[in-house]
PDB file of N, CA and C in Angstrom:
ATOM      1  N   UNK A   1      20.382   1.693  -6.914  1.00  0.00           N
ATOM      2  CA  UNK A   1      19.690   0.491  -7.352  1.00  0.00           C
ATOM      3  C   UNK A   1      18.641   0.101  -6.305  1.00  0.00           C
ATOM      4  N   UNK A   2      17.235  -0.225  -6.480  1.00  0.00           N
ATOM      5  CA  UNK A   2      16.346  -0.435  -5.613  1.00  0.00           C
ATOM      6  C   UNK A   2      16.480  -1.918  -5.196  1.00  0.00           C
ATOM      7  N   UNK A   3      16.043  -2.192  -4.567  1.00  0.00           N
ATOM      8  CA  UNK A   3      16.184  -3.405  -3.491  1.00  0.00           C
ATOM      9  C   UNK A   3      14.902  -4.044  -2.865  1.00  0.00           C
ATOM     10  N   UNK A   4      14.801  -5.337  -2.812  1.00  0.00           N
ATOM     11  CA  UNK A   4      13.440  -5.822  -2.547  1.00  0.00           C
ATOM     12  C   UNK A   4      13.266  -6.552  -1.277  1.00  0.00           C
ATOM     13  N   UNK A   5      12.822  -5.923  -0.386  1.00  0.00           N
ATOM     14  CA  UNK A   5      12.762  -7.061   1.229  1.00  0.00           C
ATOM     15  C   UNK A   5      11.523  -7.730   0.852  1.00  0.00           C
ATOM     16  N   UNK A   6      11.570  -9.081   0.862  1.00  0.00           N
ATOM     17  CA  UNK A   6      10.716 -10.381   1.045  1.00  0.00           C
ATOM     18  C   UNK A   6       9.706 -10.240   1.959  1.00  0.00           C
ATOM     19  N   UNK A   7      10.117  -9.949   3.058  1.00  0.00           N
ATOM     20  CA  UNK A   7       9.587  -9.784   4.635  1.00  0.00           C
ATOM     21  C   UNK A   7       8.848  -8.988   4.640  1.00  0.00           C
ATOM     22  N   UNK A   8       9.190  -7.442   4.647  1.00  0.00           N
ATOM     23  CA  UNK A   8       8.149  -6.463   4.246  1.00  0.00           C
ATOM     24  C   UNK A   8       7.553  -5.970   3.084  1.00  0.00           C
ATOM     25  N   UNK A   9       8.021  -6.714   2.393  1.00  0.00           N
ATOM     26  CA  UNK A   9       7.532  -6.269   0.701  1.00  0.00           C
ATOM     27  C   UNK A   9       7.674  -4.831   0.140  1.00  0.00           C
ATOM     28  N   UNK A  10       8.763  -4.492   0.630  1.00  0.00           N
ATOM     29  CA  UNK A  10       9.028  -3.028   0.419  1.00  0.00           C
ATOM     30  C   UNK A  10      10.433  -2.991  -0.693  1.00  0.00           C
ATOM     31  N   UNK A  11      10.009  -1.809  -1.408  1.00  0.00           N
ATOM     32  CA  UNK A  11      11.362  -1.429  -2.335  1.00  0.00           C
ATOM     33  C   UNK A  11      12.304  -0.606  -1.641  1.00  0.00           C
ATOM     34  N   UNK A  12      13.350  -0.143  -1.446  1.00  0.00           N
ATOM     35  CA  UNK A  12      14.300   0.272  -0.853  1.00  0.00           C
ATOM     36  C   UNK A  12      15.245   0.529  -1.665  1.00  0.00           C
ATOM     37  N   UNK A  13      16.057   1.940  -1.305  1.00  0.00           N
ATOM     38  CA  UNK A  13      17.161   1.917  -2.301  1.00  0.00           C
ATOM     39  C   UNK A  13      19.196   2.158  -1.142  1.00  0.00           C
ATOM     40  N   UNK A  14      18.380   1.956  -0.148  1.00  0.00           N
ATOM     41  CA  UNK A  14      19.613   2.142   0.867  1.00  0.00           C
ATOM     42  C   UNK A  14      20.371   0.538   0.564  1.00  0.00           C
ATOM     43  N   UNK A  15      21.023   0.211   1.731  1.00  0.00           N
ATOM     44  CA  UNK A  15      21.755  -1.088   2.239  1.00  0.00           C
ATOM     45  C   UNK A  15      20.387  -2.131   3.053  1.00  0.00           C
ATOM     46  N   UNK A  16      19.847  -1.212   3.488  1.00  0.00           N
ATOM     47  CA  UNK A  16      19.164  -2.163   4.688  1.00  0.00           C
ATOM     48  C   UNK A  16      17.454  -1.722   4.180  1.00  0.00           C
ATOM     49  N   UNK A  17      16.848  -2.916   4.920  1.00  0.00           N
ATOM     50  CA  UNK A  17      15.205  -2.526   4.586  1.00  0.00           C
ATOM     51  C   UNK A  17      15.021  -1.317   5.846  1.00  0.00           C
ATOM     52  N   UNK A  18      14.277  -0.637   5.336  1.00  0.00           N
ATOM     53  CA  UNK A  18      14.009   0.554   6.504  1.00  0.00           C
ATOM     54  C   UNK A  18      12.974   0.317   7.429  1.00  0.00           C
ATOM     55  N   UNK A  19      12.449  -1.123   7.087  1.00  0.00           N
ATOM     56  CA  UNK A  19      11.065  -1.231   8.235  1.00  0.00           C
ATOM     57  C   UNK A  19      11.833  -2.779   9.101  1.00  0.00           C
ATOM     58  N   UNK A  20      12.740  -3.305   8.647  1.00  0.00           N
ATOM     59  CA  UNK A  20      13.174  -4.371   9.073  1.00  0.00           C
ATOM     60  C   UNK A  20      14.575  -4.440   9.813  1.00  0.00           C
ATOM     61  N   UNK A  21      15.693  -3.519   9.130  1.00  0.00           N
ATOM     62  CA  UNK A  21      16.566  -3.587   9.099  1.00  0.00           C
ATOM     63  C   UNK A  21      17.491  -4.599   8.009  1.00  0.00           C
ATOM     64  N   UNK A  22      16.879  -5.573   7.459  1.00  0.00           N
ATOM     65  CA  UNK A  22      17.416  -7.203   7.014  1.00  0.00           C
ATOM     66  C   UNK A  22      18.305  -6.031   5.775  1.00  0.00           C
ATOM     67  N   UNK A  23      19.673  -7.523   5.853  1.00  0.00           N
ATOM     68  CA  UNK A  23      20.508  -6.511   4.872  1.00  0.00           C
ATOM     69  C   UNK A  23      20.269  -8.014   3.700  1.00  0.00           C
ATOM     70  N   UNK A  24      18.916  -8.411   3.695  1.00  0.00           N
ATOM     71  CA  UNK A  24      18.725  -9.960   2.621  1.00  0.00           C
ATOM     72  C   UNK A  24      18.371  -9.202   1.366  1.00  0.00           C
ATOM     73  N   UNK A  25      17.911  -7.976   1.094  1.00  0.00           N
ATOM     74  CA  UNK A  25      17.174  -7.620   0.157  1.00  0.00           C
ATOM     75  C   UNK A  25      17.852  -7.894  -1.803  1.00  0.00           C
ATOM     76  N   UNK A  26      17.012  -8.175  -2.143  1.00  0.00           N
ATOM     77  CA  UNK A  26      17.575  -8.677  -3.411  1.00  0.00           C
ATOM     78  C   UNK A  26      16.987  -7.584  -5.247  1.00  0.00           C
ATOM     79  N   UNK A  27      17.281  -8.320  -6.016  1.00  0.00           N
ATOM     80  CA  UNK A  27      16.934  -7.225  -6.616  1.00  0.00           C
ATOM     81  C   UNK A  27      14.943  -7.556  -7.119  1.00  0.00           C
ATOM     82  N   UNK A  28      14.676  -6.178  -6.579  1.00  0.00           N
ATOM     83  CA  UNK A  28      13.415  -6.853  -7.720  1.00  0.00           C
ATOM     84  C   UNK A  28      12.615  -7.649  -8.693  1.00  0.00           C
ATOM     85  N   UNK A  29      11.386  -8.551  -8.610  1.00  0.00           N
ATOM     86  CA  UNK A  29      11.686  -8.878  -9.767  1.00  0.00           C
ATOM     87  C   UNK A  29      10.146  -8.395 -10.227  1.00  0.00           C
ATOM     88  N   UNK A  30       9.531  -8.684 -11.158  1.00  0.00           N
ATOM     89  CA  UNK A  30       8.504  -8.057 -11.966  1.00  0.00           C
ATOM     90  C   UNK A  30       6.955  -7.797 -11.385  1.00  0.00           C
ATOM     91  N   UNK A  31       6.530  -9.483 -10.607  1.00  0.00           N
ATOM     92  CA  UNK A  31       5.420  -9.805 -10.092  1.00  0.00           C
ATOM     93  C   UNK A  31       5.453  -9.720  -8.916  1.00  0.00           C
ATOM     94  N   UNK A  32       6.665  -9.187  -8.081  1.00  0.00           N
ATOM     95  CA  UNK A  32       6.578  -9.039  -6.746  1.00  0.00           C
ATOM     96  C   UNK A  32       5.827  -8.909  -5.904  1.00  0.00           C
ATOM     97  N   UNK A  33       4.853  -8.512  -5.036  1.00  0.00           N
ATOM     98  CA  UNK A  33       3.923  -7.598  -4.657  1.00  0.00           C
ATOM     99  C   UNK A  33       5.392  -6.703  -3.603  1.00  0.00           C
ATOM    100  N   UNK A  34       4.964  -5.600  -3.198  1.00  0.00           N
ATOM    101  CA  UNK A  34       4.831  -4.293  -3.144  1.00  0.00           C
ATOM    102  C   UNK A  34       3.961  -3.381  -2.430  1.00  0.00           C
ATOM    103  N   UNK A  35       4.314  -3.229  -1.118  1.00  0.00           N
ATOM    104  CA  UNK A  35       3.711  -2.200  -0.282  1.00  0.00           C
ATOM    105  C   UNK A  35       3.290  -0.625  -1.149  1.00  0.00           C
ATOM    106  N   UNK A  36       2.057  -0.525  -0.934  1.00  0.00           N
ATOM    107  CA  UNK A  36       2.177   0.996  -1.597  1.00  0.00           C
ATOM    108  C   UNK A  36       1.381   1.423  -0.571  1.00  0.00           C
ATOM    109  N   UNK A  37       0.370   1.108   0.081  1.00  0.00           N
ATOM    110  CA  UNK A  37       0.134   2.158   1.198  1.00  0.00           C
ATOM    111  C   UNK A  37      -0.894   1.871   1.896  1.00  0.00           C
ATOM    112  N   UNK A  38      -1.457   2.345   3.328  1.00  0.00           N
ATOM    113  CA  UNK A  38      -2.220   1.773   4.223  1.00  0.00           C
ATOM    114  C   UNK A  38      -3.267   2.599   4.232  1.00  0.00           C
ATOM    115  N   UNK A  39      -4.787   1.993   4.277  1.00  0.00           N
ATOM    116  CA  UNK A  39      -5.470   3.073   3.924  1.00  0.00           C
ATOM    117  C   UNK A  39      -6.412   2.690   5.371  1.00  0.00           C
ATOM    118  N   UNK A  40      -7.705   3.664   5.955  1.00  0.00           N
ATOM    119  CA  UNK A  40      -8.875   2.697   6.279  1.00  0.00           C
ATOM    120  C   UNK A  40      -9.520   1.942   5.195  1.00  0.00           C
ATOM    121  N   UNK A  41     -10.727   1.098   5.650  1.00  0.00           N
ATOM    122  CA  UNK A  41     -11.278   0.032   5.149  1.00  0.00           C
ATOM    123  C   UNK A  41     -11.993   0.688   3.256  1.00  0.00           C
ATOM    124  N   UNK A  42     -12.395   1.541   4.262  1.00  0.00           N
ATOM    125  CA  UNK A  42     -13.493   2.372   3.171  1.00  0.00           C
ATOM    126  C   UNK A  42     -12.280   3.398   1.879  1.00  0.00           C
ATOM    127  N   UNK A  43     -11.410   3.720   2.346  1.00  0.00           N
ATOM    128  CA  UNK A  43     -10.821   4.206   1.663  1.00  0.00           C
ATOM    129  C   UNK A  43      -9.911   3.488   0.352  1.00  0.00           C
ATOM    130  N   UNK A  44      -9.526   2.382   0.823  1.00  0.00           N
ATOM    131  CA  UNK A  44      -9.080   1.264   0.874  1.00  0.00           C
ATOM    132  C   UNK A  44      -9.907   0.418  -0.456  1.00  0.00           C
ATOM    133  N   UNK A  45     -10.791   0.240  -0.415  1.00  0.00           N
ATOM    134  CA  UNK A  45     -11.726   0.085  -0.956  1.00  0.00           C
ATOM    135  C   UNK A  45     -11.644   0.991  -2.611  1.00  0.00           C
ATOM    136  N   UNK A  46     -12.083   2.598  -2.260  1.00  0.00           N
ATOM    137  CA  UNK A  46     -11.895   3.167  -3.234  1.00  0.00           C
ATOM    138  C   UNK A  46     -10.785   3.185  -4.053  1.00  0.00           C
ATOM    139  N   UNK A  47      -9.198   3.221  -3.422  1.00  0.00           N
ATOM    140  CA  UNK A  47      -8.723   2.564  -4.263  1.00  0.00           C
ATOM    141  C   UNK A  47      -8.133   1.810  -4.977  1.00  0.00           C
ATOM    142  N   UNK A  48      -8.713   0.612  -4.023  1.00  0.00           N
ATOM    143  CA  UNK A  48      -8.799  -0.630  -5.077  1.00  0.00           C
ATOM    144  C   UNK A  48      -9.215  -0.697  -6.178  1.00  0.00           C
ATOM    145  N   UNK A  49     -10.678   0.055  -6.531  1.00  0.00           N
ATOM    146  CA  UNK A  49     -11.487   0.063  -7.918  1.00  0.00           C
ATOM    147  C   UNK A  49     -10.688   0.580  -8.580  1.00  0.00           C
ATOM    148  N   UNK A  50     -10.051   1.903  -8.260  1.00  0.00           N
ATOM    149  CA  UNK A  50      -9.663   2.705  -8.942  1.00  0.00           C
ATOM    150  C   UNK A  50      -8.194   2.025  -9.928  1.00  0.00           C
ATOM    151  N   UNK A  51      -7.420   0.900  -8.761  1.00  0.00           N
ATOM    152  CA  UNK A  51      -6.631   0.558  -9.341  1.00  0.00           C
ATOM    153  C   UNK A  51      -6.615  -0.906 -10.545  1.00  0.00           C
ATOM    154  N   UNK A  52      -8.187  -1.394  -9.623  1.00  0.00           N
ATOM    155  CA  UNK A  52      -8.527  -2.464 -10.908  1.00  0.00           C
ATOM    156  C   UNK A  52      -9.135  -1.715 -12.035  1.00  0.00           C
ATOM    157  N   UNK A  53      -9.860  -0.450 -12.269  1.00  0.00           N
ATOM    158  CA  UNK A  53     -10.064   0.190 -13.673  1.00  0.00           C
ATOM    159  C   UNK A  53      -8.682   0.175 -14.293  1.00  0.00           C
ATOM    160  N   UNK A  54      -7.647   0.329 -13.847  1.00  0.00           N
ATOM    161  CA  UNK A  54      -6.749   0.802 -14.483  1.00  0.00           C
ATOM    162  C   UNK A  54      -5.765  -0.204 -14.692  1.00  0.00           C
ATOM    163  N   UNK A  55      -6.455  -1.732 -14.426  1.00  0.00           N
ATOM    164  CA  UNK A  55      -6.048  -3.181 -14.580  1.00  0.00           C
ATOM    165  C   UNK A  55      -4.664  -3.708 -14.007  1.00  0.00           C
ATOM    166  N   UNK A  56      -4.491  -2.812 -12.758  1.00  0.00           N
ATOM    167  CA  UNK A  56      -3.134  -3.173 -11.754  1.00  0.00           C
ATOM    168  C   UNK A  56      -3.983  -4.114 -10.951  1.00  0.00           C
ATOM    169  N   UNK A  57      -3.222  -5.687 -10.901  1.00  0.00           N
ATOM    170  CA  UNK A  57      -3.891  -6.146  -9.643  1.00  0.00           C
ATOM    171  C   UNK A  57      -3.274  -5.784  -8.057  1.00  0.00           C
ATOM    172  N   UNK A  58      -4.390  -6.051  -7.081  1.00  0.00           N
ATOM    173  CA  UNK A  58      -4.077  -5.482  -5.990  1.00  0.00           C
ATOM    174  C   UNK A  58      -4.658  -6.334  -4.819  1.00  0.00           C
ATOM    175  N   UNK A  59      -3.761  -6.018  -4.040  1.00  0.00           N
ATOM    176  CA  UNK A  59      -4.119  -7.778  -2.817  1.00  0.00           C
ATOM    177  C   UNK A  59      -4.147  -6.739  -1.376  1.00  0.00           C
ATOM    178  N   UNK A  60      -5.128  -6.555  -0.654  1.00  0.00           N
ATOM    179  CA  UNK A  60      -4.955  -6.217   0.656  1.00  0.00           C
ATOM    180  C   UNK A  60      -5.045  -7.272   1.958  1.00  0.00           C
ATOM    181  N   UNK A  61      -4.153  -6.468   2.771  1.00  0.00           N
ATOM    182  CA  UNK A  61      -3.828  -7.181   3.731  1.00  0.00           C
ATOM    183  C   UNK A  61      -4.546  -6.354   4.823  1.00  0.00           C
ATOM    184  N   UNK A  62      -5.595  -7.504   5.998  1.00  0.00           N
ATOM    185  CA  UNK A  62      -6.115  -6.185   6.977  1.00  0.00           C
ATOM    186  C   UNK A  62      -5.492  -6.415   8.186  1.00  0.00           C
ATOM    187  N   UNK A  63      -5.111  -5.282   8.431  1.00  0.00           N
ATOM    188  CA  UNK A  63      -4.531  -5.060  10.364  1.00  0.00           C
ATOM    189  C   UNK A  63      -4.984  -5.790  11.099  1.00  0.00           C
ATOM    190  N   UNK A  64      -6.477  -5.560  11.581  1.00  0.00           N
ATOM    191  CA  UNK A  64      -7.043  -5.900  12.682  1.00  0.00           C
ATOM    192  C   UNK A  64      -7.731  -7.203  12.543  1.00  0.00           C
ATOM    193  N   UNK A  65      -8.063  -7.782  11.412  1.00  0.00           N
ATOM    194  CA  UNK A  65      -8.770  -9.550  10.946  1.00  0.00           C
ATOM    195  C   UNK A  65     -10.271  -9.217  11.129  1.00  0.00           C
ATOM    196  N   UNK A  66     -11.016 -10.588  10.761  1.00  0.00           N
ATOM    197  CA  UNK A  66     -11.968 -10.335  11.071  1.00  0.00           C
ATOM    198  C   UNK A  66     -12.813 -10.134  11.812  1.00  0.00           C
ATOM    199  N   UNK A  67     -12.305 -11.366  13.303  1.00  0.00           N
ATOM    200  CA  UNK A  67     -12.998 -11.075  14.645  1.00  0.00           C
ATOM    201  C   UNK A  67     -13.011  -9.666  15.081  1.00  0.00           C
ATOM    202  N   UNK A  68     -11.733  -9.144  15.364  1.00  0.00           N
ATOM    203  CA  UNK A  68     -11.299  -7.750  16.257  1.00  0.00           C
ATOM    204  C   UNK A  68     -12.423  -6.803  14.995  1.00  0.00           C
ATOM    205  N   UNK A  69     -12.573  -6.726  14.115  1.00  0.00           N
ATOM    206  CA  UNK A  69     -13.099  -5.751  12.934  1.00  0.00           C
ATOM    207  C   UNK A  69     -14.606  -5.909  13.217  1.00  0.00           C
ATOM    208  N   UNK A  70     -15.336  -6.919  13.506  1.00  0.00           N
ATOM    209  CA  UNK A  70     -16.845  -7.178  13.780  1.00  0.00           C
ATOM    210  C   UNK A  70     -16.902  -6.559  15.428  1.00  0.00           C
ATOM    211  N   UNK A  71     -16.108  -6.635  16.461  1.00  0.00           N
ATOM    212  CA  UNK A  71     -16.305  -6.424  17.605  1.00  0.00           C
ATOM    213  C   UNK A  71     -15.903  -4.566  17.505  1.00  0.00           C
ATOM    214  N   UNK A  72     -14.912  -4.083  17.038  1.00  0.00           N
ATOM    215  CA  UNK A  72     -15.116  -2.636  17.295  1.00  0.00           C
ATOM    216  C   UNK A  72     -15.498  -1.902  16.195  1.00  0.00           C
ATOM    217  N   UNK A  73     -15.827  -2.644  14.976  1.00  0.00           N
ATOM    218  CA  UNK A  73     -16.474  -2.067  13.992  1.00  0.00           C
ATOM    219  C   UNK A  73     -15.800  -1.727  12.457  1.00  0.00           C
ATOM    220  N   UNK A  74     -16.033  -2.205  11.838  1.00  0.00           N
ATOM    221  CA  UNK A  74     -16.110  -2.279  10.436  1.00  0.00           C
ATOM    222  C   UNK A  74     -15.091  -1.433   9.868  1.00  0.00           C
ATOM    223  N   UNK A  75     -15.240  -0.258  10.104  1.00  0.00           N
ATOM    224  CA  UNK A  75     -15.090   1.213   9.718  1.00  0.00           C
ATOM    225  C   UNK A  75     -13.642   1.281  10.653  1.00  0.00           C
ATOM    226  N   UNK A  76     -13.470   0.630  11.777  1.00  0.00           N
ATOM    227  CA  UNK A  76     -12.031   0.716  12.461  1.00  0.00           C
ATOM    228  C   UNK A  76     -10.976  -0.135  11.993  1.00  0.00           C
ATOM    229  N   UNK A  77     -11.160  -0.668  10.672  1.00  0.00           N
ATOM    230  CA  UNK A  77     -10.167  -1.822  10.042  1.00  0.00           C
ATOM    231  C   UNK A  77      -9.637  -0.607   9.222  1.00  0.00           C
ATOM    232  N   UNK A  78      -8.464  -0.986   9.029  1.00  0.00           N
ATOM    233  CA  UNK A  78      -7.235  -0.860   8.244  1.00  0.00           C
ATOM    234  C   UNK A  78      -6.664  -1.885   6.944  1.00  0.00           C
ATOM    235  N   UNK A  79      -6.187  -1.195   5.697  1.00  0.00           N
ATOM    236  CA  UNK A  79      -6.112  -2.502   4.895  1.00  0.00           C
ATOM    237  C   UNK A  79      -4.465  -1.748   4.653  1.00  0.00           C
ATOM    238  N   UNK A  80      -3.682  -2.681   4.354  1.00  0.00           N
ATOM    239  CA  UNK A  80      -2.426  -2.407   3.808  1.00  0.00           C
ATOM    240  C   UNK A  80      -2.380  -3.122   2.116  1.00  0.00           C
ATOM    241  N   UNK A  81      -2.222  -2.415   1.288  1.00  0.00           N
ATOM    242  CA  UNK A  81      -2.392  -2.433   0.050  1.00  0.00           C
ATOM    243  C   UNK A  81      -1.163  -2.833  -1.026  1.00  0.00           C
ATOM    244  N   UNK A  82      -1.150  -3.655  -1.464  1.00  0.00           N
ATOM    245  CA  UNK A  82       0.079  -4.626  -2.303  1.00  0.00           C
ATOM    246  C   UNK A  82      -0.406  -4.316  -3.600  1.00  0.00           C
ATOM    247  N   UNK A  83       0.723  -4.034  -4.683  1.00  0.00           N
ATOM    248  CA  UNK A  83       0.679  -4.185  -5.832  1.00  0.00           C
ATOM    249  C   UNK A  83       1.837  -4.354  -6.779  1.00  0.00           C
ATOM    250  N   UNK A  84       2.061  -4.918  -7.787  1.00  0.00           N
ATOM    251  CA  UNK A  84       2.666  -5.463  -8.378  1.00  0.00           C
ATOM    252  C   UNK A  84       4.295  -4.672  -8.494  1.00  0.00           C
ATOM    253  N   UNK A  85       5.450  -4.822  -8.528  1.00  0.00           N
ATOM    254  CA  UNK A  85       6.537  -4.287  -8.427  1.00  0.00           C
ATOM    255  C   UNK A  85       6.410  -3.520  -9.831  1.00  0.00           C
ATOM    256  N   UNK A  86       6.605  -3.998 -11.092  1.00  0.00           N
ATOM    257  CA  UNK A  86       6.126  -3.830 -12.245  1.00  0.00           C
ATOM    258  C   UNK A  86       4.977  -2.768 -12.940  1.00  0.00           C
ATOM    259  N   UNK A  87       3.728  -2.155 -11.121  1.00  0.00           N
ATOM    260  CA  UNK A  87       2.822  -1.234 -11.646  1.00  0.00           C
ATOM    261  C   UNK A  87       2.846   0.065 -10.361  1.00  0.00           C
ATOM    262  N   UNK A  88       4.301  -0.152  -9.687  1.00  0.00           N
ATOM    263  CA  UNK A  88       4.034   0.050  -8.631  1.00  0.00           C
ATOM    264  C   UNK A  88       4.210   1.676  -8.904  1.00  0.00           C
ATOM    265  N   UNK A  89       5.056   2.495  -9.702  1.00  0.00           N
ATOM    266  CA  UNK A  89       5.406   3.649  -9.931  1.00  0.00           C
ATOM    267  C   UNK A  89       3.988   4.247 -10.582  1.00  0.00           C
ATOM    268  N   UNK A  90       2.812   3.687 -11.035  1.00  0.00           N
ATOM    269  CA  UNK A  90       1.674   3.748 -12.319  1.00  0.00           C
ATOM    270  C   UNK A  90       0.462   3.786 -10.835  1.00  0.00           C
ATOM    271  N   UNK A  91       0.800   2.687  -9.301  1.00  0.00           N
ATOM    272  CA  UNK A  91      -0.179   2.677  -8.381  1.00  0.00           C
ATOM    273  C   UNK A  91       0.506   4.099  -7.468  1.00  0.00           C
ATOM    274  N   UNK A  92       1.521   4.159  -7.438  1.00  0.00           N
ATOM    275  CA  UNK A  92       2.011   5.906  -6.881  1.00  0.00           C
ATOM    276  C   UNK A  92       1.200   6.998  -6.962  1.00  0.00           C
ATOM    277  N   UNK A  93       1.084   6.548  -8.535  1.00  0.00           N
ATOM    278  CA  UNK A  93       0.725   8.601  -9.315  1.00  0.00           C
ATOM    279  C   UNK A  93      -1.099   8.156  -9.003  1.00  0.00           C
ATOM    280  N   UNK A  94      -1.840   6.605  -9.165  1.00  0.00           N
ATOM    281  CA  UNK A  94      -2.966   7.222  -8.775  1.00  0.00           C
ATOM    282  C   UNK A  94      -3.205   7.158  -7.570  1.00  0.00           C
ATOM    283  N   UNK A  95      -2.775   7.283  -5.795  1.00  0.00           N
ATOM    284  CA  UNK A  95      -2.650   7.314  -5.248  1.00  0.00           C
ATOM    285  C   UNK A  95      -2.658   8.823  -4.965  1.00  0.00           C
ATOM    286  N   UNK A  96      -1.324   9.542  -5.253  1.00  0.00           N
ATOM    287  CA  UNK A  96      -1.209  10.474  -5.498  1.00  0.00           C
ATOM    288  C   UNK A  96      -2.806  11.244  -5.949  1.00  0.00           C
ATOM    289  N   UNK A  97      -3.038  11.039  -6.778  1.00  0.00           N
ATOM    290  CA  UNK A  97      -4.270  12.072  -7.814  1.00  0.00           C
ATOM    291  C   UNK A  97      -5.322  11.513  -6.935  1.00  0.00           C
ATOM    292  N   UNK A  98      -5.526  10.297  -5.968  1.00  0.00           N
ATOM    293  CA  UNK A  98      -6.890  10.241  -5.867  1.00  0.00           C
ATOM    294  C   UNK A  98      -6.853  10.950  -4.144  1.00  0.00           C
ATOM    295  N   UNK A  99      -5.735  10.591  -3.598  1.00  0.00           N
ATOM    296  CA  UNK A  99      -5.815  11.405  -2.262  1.00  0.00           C
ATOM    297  C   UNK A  99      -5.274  12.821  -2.169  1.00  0.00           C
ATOM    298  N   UNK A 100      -4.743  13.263  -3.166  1.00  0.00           N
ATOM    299  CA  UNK A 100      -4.550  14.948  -3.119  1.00  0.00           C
ATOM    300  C   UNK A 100      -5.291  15.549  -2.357  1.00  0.00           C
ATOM    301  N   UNK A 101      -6.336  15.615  -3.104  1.00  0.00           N
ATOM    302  CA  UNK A 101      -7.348  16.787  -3.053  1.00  0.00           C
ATOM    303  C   UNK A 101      -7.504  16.530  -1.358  1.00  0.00           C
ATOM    304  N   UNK A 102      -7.921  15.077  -0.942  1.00  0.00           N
ATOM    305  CA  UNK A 102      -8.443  15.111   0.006  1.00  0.00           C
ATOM    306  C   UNK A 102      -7.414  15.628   1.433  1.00  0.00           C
ATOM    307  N   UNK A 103      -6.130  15.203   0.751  1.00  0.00           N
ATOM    308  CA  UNK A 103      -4.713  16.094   2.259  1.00  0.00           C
ATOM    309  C   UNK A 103      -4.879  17.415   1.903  1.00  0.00           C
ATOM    310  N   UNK A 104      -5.489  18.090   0.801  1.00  0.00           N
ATOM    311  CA  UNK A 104      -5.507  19.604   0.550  1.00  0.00           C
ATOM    312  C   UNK A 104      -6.888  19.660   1.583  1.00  0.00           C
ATOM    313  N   UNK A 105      -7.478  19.137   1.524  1.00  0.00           N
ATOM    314  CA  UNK A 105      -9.319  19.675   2.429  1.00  0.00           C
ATOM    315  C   UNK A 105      -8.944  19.662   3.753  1.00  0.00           C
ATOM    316  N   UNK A 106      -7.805  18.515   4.116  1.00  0.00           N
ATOM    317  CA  UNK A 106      -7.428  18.740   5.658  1.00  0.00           C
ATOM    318  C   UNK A 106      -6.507  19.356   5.994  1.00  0.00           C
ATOM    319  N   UNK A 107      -5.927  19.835   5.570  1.00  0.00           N
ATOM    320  CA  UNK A 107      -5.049  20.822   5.405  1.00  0.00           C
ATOM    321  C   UNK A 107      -5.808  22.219   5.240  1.00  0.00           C
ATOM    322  N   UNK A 108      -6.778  22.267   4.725  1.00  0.00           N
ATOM    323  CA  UNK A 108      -7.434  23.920   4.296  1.00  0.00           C
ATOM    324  C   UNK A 108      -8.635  23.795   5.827  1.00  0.00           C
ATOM    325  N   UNK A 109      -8.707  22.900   6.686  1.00  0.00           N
ATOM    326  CA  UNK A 109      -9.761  22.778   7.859  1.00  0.00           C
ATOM    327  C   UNK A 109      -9.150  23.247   8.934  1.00  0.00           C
ATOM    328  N   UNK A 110      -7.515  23.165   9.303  1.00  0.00           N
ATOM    329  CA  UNK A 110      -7.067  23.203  10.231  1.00  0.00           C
ATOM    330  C   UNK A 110      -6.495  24.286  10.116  1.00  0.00           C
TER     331      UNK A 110
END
């Protein structure tokens, strides 16, 4: 049975959250938000569109804010990417399909 930490917004199917430890986790519920994955800014970006074409809403959260992001640059921000508990298996697979190719190109460089 999957399990919902508040704190980290993560699904879990153990006893404990795996980024927290907290044994608070409860069950899911529909509109949750939902960690699905950390991208850079620019990447981040792409897919967001990709996931509003496909009418999942999606809320990012950035690492570094705005001051630290203007002082070492734009392009050195990080976004951590939330989406709905309810679209979260549907934001997986395009995740999946939109960064494939690109772990196959770094993978075929090295």
């Amino acid at each position: 049975m999957s399990r919902y930490c508040e704190n980290c917004r993560l699904i879990y199917d153990t006893d404990r959250c795996p980024a927290c430890g907290s044994k608070k986790g409860r069950e899911p519920q529909e509109n949750d938000p939902c960690f699905l994955c950390e991208k850079q800014i620019l990447w981040g970006e792409v897919l967001e569109d990709a996931l509003k074409q496909n009418g999942i809403p999606v809320v990012f959260k950035k690492r570094l804010g705005i001051g630290l992001a203007l002082k070492v640059g734009p392009m050195m921000e990080w976004v951590k990417v939330y989406v709905p508990y309810a679209r979260l298996e549907e934001s997986r697979a395009i995740v999946e399909t939109l960064f494939e190719s690109a772990d196959d190109d770094a993978a075929d460089a090295e």
